[in-house]
N, C-alpha and C. Protein backbone atom coordinates (compact mmCIF):
# COMPACT_ATOMS: atom_id res chain seq x y z
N UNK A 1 111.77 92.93 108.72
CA UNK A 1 111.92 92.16 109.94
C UNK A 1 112.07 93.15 111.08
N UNK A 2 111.79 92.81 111.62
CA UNK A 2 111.63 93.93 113.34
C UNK A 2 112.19 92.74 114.77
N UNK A 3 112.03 93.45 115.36
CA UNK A 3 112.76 92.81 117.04
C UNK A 3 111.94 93.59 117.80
N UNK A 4 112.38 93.02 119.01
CA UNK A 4 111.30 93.74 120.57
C UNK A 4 111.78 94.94 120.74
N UNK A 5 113.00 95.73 119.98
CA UNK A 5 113.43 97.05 120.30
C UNK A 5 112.85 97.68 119.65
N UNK A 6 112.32 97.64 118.39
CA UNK A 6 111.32 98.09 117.65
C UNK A 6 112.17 99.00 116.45
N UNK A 7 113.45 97.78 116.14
CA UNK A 7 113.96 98.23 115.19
C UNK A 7 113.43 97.21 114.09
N UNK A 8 113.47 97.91 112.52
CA UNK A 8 112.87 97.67 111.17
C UNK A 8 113.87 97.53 110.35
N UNK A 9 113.91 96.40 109.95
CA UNK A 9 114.60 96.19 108.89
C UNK A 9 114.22 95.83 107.58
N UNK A 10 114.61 96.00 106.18
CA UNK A 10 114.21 95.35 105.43
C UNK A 10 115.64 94.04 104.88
N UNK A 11 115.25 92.70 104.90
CA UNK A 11 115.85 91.89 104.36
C UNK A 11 115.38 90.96 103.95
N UNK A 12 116.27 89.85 103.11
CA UNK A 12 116.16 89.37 101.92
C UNK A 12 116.60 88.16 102.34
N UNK A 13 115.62 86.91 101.82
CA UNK A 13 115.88 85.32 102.22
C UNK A 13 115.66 84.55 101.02
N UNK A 14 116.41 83.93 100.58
CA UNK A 14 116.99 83.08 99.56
C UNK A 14 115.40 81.41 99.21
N UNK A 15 114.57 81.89 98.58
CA UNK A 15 113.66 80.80 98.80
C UNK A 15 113.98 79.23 98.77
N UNK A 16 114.68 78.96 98.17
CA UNK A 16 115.57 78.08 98.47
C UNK A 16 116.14 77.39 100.22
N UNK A 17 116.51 78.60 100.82
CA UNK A 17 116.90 78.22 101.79
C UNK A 17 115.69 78.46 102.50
N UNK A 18 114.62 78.57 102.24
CA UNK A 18 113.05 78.98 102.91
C UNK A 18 112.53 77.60 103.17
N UNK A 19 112.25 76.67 101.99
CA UNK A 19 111.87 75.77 101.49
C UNK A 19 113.21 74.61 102.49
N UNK A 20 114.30 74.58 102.36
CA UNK A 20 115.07 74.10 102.89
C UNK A 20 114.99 73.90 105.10
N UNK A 21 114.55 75.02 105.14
CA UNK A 21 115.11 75.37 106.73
C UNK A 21 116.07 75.61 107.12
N UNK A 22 116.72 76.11 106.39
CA UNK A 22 118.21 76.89 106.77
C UNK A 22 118.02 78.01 106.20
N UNK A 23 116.78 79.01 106.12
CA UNK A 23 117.06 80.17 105.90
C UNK A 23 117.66 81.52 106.76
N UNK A 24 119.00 81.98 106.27
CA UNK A 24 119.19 83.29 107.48
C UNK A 24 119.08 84.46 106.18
N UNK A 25 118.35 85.70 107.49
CA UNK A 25 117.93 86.59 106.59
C UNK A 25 119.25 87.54 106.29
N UNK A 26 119.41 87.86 105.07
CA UNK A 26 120.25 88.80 104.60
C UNK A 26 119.83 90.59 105.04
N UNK A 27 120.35 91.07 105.75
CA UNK A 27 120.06 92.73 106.59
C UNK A 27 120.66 93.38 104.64
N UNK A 28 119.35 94.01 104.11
CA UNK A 28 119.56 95.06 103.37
C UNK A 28 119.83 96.63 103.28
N UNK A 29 118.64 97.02 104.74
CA UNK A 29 118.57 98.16 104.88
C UNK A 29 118.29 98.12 106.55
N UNK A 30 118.75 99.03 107.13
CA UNK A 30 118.18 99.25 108.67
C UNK A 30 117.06 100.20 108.51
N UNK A 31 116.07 99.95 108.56
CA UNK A 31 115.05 101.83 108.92
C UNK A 31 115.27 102.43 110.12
N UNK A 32 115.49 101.63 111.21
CA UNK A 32 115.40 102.46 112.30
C UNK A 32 114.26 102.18 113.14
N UNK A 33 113.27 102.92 113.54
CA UNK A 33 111.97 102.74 114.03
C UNK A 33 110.76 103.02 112.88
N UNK A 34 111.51 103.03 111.59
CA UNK A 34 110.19 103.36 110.67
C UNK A 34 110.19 101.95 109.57
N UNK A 35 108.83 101.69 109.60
CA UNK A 35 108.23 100.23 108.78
C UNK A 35 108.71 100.77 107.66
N UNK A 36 109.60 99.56 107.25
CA UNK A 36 109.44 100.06 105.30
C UNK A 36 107.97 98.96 105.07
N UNK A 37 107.32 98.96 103.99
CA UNK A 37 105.91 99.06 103.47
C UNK A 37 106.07 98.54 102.07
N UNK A 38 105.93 97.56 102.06
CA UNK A 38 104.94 96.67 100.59
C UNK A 38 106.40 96.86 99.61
N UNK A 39 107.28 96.30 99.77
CA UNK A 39 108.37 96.25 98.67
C UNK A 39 108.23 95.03 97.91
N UNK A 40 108.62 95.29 96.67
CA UNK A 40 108.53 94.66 95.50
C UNK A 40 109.64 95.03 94.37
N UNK A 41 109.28 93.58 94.43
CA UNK A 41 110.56 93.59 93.00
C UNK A 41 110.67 94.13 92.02
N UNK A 42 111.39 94.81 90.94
CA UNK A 42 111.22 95.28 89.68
C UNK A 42 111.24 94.37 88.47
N UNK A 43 110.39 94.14 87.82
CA UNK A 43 110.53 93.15 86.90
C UNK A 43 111.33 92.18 86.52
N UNK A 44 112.93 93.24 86.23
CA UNK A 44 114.27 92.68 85.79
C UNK A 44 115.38 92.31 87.47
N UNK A 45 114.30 92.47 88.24
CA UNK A 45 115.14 91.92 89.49
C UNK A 45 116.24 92.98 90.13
N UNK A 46 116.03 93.80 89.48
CA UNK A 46 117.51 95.08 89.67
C UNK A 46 117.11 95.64 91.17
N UNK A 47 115.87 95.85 91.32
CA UNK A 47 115.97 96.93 92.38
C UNK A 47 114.49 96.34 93.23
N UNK A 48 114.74 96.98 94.47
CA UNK A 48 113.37 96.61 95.04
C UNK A 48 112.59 98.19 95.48
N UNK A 49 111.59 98.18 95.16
CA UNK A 49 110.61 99.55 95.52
C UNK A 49 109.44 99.41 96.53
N UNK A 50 109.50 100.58 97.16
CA UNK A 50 108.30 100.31 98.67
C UNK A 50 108.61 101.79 99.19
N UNK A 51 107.68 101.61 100.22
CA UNK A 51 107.42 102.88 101.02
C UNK A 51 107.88 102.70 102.75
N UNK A 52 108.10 103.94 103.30
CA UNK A 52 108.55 104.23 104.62
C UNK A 52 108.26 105.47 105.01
N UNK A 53 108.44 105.11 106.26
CA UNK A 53 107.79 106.59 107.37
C UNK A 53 109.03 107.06 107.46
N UNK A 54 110.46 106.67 107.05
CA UNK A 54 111.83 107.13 107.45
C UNK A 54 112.00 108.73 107.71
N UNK A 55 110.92 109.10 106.93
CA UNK A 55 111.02 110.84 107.04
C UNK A 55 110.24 111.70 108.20
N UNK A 56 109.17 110.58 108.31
CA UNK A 56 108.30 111.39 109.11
C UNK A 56 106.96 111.05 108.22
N UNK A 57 107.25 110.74 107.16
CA UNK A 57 105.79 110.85 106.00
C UNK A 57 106.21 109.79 105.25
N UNK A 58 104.68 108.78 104.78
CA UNK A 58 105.60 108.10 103.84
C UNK A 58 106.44 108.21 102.51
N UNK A 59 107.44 108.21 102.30
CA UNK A 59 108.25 108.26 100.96
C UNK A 59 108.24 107.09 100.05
N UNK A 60 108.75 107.11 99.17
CA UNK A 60 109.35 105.83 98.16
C UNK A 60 110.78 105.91 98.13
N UNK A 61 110.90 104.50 98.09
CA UNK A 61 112.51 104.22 98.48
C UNK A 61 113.24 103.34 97.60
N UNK A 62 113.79 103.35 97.05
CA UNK A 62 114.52 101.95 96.12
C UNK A 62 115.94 101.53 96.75
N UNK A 63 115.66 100.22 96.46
CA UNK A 63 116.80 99.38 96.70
C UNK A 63 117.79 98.64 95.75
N UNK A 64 119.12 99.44 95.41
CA UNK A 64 119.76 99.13 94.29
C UNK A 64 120.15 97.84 94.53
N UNK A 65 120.31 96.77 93.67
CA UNK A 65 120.85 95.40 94.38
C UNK A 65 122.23 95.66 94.00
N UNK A 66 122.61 96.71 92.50
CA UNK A 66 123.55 96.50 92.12
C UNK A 66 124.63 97.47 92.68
N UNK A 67 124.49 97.86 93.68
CA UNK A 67 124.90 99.40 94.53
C UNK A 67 124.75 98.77 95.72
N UNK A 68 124.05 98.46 96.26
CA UNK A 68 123.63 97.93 97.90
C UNK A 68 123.18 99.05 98.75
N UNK A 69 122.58 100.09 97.68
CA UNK A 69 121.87 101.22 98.57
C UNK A 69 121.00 101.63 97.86
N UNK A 70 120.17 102.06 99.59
CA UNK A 70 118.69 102.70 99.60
C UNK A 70 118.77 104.05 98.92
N UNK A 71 117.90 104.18 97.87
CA UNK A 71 117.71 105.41 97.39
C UNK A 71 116.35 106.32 97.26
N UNK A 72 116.04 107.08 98.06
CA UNK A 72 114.76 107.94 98.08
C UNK A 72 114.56 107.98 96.77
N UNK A 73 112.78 107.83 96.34
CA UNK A 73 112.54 109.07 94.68
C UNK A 73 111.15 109.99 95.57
N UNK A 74 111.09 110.25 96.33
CA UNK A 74 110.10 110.75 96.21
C UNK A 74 110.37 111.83 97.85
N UNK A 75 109.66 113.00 97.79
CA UNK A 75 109.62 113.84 99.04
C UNK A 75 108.45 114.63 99.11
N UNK A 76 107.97 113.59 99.79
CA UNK A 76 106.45 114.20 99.68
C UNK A 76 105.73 115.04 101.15
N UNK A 77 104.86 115.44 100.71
CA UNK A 77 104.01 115.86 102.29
C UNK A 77 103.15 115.34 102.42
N UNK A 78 102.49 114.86 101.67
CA UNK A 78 101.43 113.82 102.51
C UNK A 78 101.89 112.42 102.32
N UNK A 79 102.81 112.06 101.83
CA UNK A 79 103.04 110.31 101.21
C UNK A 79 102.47 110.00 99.92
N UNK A 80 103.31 108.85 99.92
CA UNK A 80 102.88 107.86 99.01
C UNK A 80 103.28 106.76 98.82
N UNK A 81 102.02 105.59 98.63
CA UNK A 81 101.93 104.19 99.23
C UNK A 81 102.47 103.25 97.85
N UNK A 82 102.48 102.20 98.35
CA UNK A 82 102.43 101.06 97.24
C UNK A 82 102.78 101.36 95.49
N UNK A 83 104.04 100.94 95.58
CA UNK A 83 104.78 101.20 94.13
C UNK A 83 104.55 100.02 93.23
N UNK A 84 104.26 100.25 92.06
CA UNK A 84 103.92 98.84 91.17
C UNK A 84 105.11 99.41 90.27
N UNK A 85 106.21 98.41 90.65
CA UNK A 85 106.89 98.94 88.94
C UNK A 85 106.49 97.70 87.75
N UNK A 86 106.47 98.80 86.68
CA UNK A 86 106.01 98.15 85.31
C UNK A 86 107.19 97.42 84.21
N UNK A 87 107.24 96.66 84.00
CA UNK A 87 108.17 96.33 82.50
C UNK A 87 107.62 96.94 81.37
N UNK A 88 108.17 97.41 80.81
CA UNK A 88 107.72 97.95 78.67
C UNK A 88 107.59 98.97 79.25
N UNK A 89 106.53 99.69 77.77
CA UNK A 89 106.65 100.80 78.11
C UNK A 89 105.31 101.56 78.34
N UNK A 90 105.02 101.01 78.79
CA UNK A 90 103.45 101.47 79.39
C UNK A 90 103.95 102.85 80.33
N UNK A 91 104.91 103.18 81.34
CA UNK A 91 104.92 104.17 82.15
C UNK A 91 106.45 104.59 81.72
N UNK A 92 107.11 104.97 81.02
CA UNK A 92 108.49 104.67 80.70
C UNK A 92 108.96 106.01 81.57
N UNK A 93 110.14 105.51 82.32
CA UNK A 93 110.69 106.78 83.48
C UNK A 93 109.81 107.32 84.27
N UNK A 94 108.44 106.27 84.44
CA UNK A 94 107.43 106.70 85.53
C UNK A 94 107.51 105.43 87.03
N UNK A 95 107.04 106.09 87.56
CA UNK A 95 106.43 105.09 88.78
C UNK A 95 105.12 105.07 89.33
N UNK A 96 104.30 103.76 88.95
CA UNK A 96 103.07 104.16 89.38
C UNK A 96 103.10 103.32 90.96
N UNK A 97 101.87 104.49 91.48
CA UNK A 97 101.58 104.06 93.33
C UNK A 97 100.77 105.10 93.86
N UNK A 98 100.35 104.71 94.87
CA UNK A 98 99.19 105.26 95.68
C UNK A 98 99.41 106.83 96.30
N UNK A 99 98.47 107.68 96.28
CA UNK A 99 98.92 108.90 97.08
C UNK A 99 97.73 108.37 98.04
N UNK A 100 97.40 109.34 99.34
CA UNK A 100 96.29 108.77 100.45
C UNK A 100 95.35 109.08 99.75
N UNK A 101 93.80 108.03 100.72
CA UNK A 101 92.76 107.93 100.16
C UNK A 101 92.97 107.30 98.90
N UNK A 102 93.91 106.51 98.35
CA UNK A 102 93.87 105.30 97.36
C UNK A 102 93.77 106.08 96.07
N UNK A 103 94.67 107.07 95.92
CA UNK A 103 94.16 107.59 94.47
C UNK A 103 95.57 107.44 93.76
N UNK A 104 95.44 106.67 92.01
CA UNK A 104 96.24 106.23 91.85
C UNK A 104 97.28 107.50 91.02
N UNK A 105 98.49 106.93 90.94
CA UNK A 105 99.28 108.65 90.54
C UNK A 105 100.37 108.03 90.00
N UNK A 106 101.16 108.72 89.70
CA UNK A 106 102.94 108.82 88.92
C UNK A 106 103.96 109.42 89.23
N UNK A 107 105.05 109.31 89.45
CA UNK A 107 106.12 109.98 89.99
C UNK A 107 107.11 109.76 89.03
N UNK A 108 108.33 110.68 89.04
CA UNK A 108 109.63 110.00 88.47
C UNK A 108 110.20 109.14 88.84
N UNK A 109 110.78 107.97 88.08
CA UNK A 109 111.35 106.96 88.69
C UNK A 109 113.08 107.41 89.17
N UNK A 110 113.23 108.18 89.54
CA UNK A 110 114.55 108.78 89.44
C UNK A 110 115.08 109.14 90.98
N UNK A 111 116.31 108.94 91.70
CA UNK A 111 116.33 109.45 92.77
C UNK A 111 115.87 110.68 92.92
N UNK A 112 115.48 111.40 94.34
CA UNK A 112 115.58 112.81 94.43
C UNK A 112 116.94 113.07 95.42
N UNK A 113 117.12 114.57 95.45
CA UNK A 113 118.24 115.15 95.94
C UNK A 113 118.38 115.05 97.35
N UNK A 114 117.23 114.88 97.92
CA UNK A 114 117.04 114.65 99.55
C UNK A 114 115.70 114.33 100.14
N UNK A 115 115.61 114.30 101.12
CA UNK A 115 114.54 113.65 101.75
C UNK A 115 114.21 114.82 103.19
N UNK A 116 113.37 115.38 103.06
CA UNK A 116 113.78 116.53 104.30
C UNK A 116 112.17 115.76 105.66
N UNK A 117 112.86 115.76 106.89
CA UNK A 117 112.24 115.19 108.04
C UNK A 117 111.32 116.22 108.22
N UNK A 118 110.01 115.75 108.59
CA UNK A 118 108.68 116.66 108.56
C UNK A 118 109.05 117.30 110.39
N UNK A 119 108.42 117.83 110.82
CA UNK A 119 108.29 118.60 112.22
C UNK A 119 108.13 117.74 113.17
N UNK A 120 108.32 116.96 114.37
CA UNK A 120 107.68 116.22 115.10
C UNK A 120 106.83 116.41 116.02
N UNK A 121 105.84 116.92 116.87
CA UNK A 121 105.40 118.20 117.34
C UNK A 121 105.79 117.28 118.82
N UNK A 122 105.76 116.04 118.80
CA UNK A 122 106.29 115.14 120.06
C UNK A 122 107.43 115.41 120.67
N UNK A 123 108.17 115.17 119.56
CA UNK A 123 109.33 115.73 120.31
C UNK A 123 109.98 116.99 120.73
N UNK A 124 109.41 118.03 119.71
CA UNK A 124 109.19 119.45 120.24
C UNK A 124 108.79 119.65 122.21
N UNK A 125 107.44 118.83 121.97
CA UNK A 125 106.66 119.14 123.43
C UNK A 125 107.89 118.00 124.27
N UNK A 126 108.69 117.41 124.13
CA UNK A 126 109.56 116.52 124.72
C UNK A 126 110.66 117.03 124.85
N UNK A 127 111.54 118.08 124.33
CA UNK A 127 112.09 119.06 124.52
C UNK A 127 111.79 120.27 125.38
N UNK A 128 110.83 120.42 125.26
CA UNK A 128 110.27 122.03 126.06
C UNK A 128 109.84 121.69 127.49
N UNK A 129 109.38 120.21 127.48
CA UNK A 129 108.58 119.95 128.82
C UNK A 129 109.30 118.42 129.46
N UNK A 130 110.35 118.60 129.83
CA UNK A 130 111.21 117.08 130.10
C UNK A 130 110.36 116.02 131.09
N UNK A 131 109.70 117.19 132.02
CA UNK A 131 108.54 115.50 132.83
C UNK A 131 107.94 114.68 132.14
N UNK A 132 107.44 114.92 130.66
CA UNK A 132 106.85 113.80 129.63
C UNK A 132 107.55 112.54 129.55
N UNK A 133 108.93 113.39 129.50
CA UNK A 133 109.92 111.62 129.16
C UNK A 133 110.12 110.65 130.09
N UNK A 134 109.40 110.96 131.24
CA UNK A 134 109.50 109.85 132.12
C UNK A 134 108.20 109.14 132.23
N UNK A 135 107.25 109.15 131.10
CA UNK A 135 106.02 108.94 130.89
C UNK A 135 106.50 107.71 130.06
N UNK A 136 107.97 107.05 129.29
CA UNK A 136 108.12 106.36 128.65
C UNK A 136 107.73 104.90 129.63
N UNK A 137 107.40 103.84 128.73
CA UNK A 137 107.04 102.29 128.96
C UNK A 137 108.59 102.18 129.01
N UNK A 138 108.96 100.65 129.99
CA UNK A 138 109.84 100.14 129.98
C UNK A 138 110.84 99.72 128.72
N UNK A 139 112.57 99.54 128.78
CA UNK A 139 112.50 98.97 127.33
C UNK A 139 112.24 97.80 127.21
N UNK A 140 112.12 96.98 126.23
CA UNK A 140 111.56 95.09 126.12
C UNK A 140 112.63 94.58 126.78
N UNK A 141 114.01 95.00 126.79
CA UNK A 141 114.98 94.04 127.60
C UNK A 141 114.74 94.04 128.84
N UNK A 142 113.65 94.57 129.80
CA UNK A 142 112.84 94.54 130.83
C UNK A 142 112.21 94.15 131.43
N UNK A 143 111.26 93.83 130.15
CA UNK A 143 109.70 93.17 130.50
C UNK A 143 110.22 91.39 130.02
N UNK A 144 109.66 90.71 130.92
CA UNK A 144 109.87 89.31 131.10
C UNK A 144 108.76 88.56 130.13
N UNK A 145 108.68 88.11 128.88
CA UNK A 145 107.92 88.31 127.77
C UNK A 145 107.34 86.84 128.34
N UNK A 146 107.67 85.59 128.70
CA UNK A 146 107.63 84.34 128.89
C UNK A 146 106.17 84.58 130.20
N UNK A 147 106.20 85.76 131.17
CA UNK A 147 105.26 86.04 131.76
C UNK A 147 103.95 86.50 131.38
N UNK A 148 104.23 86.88 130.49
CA UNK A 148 102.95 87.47 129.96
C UNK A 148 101.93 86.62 129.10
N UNK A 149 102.40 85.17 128.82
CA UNK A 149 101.69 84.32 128.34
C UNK A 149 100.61 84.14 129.12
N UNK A 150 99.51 84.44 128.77
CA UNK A 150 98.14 84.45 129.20
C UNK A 150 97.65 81.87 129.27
N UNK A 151 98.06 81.57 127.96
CA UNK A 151 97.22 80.54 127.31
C UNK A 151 98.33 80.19 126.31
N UNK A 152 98.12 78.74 126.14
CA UNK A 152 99.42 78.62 124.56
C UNK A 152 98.24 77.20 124.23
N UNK A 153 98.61 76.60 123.13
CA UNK A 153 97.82 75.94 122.70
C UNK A 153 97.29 75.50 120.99
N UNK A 154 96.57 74.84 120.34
CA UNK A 154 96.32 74.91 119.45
C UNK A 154 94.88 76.28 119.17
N UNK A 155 95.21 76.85 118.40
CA UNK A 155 93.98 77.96 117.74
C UNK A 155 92.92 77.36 116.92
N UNK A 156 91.89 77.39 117.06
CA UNK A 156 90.71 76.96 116.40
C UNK A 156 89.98 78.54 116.07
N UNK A 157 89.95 79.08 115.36
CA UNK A 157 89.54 80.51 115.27
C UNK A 157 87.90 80.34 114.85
N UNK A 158 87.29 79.15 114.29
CA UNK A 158 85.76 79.10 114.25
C UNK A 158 85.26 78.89 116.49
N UNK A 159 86.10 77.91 116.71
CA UNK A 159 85.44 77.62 117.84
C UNK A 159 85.69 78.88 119.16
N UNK A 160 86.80 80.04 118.58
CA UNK A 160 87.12 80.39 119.56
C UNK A 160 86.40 81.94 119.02
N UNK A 161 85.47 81.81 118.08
CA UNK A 161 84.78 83.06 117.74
C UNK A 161 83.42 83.30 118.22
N UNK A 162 83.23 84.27 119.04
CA UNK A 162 82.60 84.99 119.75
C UNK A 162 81.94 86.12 119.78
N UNK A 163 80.55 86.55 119.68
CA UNK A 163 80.14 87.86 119.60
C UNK A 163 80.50 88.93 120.76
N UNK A 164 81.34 89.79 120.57
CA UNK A 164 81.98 91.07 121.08
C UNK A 164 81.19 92.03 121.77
N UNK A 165 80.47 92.55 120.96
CA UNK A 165 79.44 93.83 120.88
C UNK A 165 78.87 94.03 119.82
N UNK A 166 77.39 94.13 119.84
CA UNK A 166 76.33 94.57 118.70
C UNK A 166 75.87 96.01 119.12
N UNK A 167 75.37 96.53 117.81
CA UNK A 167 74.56 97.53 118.47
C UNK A 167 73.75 98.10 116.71
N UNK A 168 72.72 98.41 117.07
CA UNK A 168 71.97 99.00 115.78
C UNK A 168 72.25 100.02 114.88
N UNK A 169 71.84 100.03 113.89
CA UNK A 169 72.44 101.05 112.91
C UNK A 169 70.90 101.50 112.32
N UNK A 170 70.52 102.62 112.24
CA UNK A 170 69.60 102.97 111.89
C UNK A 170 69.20 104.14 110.54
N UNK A 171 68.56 103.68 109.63
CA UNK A 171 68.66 104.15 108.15
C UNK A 171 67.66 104.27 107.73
N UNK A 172 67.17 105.60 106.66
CA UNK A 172 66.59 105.83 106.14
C UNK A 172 66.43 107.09 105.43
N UNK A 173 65.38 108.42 104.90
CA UNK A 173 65.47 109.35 104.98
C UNK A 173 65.27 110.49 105.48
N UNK A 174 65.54 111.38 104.97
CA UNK A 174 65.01 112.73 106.46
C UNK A 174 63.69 112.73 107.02
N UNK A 175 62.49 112.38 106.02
CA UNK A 175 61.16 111.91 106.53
C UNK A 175 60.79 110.95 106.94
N UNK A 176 61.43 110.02 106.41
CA UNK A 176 61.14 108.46 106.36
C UNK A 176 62.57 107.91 107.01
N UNK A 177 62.02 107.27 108.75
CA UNK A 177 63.45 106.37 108.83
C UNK A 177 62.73 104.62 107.86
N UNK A 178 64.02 103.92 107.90
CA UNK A 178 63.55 102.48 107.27
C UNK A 178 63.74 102.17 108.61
N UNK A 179 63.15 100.50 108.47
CA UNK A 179 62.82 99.71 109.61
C UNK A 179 63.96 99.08 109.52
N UNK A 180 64.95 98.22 110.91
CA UNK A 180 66.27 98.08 110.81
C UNK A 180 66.06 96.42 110.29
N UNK A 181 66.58 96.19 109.77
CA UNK A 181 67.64 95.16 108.64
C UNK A 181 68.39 93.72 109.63
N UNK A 182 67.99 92.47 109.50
CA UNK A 182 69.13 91.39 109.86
C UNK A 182 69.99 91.67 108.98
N UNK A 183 70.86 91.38 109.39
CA UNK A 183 72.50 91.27 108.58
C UNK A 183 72.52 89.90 108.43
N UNK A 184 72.92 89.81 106.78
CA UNK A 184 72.71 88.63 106.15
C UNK A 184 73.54 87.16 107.02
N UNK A 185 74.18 87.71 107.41
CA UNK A 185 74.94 86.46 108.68
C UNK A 185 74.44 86.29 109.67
N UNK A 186 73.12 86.63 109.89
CA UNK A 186 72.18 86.29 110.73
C UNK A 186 71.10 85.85 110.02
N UNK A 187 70.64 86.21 108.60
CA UNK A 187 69.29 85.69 108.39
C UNK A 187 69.11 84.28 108.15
């Protein structure tokens, strides 16, 4: 869950009270300004697993239910996405999930010792050169959000769909171009 300050939270709503209309969300974890990412349950309900920028990069994070804390397993340098935890023993003391470019991988399912914050080079140059910081946008408790309504209304997304911009794509081989192609949503 997030707000106009552009704080991230991850929490937890009772489906029951979803289905009802009296759901209030339970605050599990604060991130801060970093998205936690695709959490999921663990089979036996114990813990929840997902990813966050909390470091600077994405990590893997678990959520003890039976502790009520966030626990890093992973410290990576480039990230890693989307945790599937498994029941049996297909991965036993593993965690499978994404490294970038979608390639699938394994980690220990185990906390690690720390989580170390990558370099920011922003805030470096925001330190060294202070006229930048007055380059900041207003905060949202500022901007009058009720103004900015352009239109309100019912959405019809067939009637309100519109061609944008076209433009050709041209294919073939180094000797031979091919002749260009309708796109099947035109033929």
């Amino acid at each position: 869950m997030s707000d106009l300050s552009g704080s991230e939270r991850l929490v937890k709503l009772a489906i029951a009270a979803i289905q009802a209309g009296t759901a209030t969300p339970e605050d599990l974890f604060d991130f801060g300004n970093w998205s936690p990412s695709n959490f999921v349950f663990s089979p036996d309900g114990r813990y929840l697993y997902g990813s966050s920028y909390y470091s600077g990069v994405s990590n893997i994070f678990r959520y003890d239910f039976s502790t009520n804390e966030m626990e890093p397993l992973s410290n990576a340098e480039t990230g890693f996405f989307r945790p599937v935890p498994l029941a049996g023993r297909r991965t036993p003391g593993r965690l499978p999930l994404y490294r970038p470019r979608i390639h699938p991988s394994l980690i220990a399912n185990q906390v690690v010792d720390s989580v170390s914050a990558i370099r920011f080079l922003g805030n470096e140059i925001a330190a060294s050169r202070p006229e930048v910081q007055s380059w900041m946008v207003p905060p949202a408790s500022r901007i009058a959000a009720d103004s900015l309504t352009t239109s309100s209304g019912s959405y019809r997304s067939l009637h309100q769909l519109k061609l944008d911009s076209a433009y050709p794509i041209v294919e073939g081989t180094r000797m031979r171009p091919a002749p260009p192609r309708r796109p099947a949503a035109f033929a």
